[in-house]
N, C-alpha and C. Protein backbone atom coordinates (compact mmCIF):
# COMPACT_ATOMS: atom_id res chain seq x y z
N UNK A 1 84.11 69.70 82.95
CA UNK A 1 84.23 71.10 83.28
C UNK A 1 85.67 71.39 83.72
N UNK A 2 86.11 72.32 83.24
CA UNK A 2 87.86 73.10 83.41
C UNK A 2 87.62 73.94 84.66
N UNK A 3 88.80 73.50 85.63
CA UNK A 3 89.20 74.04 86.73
C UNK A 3 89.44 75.48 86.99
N UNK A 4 88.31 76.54 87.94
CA UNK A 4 88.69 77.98 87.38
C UNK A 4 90.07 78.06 88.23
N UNK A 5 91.07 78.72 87.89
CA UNK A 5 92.18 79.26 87.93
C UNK A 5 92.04 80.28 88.93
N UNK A 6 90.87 81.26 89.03
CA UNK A 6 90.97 81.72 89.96
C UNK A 6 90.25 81.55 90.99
N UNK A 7 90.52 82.29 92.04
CA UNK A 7 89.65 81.97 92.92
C UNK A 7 89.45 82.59 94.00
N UNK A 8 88.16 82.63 94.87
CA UNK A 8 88.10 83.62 95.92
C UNK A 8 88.95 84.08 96.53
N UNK A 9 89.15 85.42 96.92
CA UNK A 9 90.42 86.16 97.93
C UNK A 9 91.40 86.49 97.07
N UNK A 10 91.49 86.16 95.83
CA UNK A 10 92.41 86.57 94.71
C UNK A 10 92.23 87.91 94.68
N UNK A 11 93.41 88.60 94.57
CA UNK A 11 93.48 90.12 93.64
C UNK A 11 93.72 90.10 92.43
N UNK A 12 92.58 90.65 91.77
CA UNK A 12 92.25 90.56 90.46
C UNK A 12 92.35 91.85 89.94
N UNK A 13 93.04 92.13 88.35
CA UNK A 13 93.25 93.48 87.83
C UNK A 13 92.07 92.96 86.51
N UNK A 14 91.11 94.38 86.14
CA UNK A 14 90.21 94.16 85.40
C UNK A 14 91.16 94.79 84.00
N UNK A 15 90.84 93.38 83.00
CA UNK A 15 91.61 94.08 81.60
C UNK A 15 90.65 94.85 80.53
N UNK A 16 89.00 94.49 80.73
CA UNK A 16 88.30 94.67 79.38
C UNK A 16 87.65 95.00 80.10
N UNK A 17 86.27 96.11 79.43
CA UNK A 17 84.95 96.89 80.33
C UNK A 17 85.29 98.17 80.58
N UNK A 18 84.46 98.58 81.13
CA UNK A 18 83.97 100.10 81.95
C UNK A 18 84.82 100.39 82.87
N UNK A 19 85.13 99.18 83.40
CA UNK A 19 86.43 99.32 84.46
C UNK A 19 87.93 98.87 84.54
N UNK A 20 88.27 98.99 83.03
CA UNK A 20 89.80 98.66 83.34
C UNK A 20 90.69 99.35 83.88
N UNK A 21 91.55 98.44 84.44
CA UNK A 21 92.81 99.12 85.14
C UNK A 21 92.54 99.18 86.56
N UNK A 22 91.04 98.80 86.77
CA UNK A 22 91.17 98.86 88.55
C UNK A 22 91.12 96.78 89.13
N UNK A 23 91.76 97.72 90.81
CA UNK A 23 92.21 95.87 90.94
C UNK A 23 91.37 95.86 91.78
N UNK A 24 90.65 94.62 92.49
CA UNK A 24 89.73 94.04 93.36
C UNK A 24 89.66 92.76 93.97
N UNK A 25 89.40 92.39 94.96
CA UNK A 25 89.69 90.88 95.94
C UNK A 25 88.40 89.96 94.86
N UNK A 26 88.22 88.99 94.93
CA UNK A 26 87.66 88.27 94.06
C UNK A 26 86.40 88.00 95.68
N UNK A 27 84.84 87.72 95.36
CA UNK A 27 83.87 87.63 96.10
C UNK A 27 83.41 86.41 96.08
N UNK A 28 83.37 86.06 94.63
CA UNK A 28 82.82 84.95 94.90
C UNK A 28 82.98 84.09 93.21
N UNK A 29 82.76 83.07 92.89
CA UNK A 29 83.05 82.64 91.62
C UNK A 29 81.96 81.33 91.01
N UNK A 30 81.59 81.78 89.67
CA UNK A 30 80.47 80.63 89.19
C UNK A 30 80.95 80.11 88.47
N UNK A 31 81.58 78.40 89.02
CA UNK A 31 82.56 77.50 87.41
C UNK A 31 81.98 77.23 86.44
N UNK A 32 80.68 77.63 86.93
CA UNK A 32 79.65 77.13 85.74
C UNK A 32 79.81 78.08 84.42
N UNK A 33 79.40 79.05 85.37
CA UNK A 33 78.96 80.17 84.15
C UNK A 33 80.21 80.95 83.67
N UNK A 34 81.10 80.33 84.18
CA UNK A 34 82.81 81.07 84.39
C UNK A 34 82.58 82.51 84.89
N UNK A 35 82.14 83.01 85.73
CA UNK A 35 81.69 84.39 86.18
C UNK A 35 82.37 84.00 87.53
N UNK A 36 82.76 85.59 87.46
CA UNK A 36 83.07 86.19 88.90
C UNK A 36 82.64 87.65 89.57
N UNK A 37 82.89 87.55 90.68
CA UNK A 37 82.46 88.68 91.23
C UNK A 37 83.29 89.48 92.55
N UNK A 38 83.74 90.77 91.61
CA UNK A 38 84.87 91.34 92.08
C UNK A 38 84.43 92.88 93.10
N UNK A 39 85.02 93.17 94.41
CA UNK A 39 84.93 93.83 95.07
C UNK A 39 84.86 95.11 94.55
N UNK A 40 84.24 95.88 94.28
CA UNK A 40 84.04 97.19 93.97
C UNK A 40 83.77 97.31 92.62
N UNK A 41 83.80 96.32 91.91
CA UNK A 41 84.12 97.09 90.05
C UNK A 41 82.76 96.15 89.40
N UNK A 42 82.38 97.04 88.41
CA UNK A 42 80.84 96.46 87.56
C UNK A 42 79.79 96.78 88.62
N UNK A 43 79.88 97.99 89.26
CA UNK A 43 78.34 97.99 89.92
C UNK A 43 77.72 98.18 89.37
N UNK A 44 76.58 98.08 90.41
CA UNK A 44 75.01 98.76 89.76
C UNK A 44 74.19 98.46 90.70
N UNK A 45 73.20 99.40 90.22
CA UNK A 45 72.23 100.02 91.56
C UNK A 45 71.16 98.87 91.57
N UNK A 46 70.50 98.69 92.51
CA UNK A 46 69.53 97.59 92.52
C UNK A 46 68.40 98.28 93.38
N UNK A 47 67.16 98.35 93.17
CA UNK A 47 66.30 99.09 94.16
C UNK A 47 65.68 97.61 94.80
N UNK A 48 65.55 97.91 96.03
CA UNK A 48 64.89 96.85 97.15
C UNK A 48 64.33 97.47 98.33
N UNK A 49 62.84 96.86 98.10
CA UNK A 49 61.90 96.86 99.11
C UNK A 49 62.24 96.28 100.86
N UNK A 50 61.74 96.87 101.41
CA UNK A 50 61.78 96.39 102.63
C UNK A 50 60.97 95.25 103.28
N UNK A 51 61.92 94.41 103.95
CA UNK A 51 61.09 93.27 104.28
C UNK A 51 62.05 93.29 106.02
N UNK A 52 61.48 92.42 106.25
CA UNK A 52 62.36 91.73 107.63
C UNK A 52 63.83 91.39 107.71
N UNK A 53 64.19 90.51 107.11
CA UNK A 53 65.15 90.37 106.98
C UNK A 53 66.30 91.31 105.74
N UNK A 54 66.12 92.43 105.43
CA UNK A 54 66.73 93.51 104.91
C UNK A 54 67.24 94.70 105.70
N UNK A 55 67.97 94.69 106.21
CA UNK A 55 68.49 95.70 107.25
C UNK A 55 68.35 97.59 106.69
N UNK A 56 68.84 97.79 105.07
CA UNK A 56 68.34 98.64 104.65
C UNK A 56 67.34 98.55 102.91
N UNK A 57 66.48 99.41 102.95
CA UNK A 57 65.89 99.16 102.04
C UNK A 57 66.09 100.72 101.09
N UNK A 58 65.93 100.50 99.59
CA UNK A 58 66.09 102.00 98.86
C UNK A 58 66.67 101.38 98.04
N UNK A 59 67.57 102.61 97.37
CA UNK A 59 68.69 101.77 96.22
C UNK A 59 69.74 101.68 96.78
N UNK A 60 69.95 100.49 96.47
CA UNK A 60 71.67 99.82 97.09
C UNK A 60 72.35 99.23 95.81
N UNK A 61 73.99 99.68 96.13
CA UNK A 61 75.13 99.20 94.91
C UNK A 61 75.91 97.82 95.31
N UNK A 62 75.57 97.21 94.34
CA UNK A 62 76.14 95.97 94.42
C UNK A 62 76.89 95.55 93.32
N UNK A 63 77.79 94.58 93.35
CA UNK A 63 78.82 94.46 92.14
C UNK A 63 78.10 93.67 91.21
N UNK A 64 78.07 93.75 90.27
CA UNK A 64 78.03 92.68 88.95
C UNK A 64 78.99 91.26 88.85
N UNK A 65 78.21 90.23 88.07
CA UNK A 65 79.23 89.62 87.71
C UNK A 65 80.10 89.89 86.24
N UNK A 66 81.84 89.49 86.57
CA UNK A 66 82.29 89.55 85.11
C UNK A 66 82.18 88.30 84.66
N UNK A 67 82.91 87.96 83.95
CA UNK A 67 83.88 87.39 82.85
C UNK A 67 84.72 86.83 83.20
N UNK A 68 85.18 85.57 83.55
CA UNK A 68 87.03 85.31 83.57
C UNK A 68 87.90 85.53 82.69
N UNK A 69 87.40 85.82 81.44
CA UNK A 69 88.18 85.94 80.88
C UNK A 69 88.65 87.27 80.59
N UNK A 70 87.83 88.54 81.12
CA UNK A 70 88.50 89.84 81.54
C UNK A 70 88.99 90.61 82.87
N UNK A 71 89.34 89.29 83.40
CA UNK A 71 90.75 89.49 84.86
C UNK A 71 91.71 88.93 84.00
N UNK A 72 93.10 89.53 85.30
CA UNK A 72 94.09 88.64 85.38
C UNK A 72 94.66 88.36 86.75
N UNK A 73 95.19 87.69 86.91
CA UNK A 73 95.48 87.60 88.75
C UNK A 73 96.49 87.92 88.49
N UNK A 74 96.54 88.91 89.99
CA UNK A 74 98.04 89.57 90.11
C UNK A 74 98.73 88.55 91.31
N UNK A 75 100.00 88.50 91.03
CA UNK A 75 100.44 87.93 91.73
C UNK A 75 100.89 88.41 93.15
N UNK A 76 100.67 88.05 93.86
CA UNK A 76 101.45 88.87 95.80
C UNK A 76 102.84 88.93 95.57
N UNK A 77 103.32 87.72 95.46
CA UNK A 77 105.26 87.91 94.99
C UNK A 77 105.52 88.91 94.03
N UNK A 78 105.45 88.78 92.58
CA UNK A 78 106.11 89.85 92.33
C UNK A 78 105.23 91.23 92.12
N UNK A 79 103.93 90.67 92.11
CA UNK A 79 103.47 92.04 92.01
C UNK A 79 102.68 92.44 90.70
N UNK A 80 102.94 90.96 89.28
CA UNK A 80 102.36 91.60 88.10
C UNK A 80 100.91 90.95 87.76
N UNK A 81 100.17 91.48 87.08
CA UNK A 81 99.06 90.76 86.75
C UNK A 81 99.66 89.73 85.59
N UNK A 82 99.39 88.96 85.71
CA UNK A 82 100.03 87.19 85.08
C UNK A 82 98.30 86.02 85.08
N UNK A 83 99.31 85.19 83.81
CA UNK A 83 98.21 84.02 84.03
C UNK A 83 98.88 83.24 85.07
N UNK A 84 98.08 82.37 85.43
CA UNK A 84 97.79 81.47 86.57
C UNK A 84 98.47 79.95 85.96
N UNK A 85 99.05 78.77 86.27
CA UNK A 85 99.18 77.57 85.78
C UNK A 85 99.25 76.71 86.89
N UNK A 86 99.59 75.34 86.63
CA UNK A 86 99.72 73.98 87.32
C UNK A 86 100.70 73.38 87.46
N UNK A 87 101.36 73.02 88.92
CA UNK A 87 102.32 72.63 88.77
C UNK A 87 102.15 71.17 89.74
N UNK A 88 103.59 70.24 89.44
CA UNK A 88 103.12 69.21 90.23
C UNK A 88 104.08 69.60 91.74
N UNK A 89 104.12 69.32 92.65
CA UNK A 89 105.27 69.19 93.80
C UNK A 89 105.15 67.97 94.81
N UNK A 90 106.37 67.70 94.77
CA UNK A 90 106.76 66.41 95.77
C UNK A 90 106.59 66.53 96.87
N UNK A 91 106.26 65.87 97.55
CA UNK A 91 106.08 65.82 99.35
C UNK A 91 107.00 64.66 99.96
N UNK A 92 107.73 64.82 100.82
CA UNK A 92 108.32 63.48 101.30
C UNK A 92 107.98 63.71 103.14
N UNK A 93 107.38 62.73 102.74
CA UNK A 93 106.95 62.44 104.79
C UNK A 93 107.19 61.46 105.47
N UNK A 94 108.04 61.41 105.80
CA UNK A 94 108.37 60.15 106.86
C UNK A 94 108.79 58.69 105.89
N UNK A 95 110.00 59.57 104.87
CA UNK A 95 109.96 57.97 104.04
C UNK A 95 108.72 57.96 102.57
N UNK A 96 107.55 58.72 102.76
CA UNK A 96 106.65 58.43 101.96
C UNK A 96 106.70 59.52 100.97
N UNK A 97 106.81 59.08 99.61
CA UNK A 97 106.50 60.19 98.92
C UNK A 97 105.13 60.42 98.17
N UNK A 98 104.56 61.94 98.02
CA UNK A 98 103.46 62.22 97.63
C UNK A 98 103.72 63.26 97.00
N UNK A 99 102.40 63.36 95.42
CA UNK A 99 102.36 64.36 94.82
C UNK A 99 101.55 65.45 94.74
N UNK A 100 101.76 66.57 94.46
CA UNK A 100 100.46 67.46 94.88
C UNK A 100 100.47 68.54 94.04
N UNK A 101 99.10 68.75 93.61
CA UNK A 101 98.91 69.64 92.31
C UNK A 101 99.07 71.03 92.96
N UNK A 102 99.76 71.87 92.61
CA UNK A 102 99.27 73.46 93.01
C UNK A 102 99.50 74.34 91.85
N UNK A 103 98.70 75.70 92.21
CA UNK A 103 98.93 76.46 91.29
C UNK A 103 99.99 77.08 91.42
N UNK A 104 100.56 77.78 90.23
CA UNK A 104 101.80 78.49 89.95
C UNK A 104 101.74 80.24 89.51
N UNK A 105 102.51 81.02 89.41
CA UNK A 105 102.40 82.27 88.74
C UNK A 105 103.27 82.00 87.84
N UNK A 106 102.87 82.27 86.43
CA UNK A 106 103.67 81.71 85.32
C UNK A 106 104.45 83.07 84.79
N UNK A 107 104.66 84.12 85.98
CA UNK A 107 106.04 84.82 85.57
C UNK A 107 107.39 84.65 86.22
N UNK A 108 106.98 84.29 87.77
CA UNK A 108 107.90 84.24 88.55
C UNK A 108 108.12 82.90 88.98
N UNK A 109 106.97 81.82 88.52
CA UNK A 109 107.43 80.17 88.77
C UNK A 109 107.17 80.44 89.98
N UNK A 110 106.67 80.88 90.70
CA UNK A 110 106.01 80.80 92.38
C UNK A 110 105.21 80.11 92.53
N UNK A 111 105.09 79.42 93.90
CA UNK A 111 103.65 78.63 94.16
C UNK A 111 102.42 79.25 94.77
N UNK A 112 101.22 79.83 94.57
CA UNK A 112 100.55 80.67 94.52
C UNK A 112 99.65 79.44 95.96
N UNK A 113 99.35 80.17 97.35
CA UNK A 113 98.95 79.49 97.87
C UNK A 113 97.65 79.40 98.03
């Protein structure tokens, strides 16, 4: 299984759907199913009964899942929606050196934390 690229707390710009052009924090993510689930965009109404543990009951809007492959992560540095990549970086600690995978923004070569 391939490493999702994105990932929770990301700001994500939607490219394909009902909702392009709007941006949203990323909620939550399935590597499985490559689905995500973005703050405000792909709702839909869900009707739910009342039970105990449901604080309100009626119809309530909740997001859908997308697609990864119709985001793009925007980057915080410069600001554009960009793909995501891998980079390696050196660590030197006390004499010791170590390598460490992180991601990158592959417009501005930033290390995306």
């Amino acid at each position: 299984m391939r490493s999702m690229k994105i990932r929770r707390n990301d700001t994500v710009l939607v490219t394909r759907g009902k909702d392009r052009g709007k941006r949203g924090r990323v909620l939550s993510t399935d590597p499985v199913k490559r689905r995500i689930l973005v703050e405000g965009v792909n709702m839909f109404k869900k009707h739910v009964r009342p039970s105990p543990n449901i604080r309100q009951a009626g119809i309530v809007e909740q997001p859908g899942p997308l697609s990864i492959a119709n985001v793009k992560y925007i980057c915080e540095k410069c600001g554009k929606p960009t793909r995501t990549g891998h980079g390696i970086l050196t660590l030197e600690e006390g004499g010791v050196t170590r390598t460490e995978k992180v991601r990158i923004c592959k417009s501005c070569k930033e290390q995306i934390e």
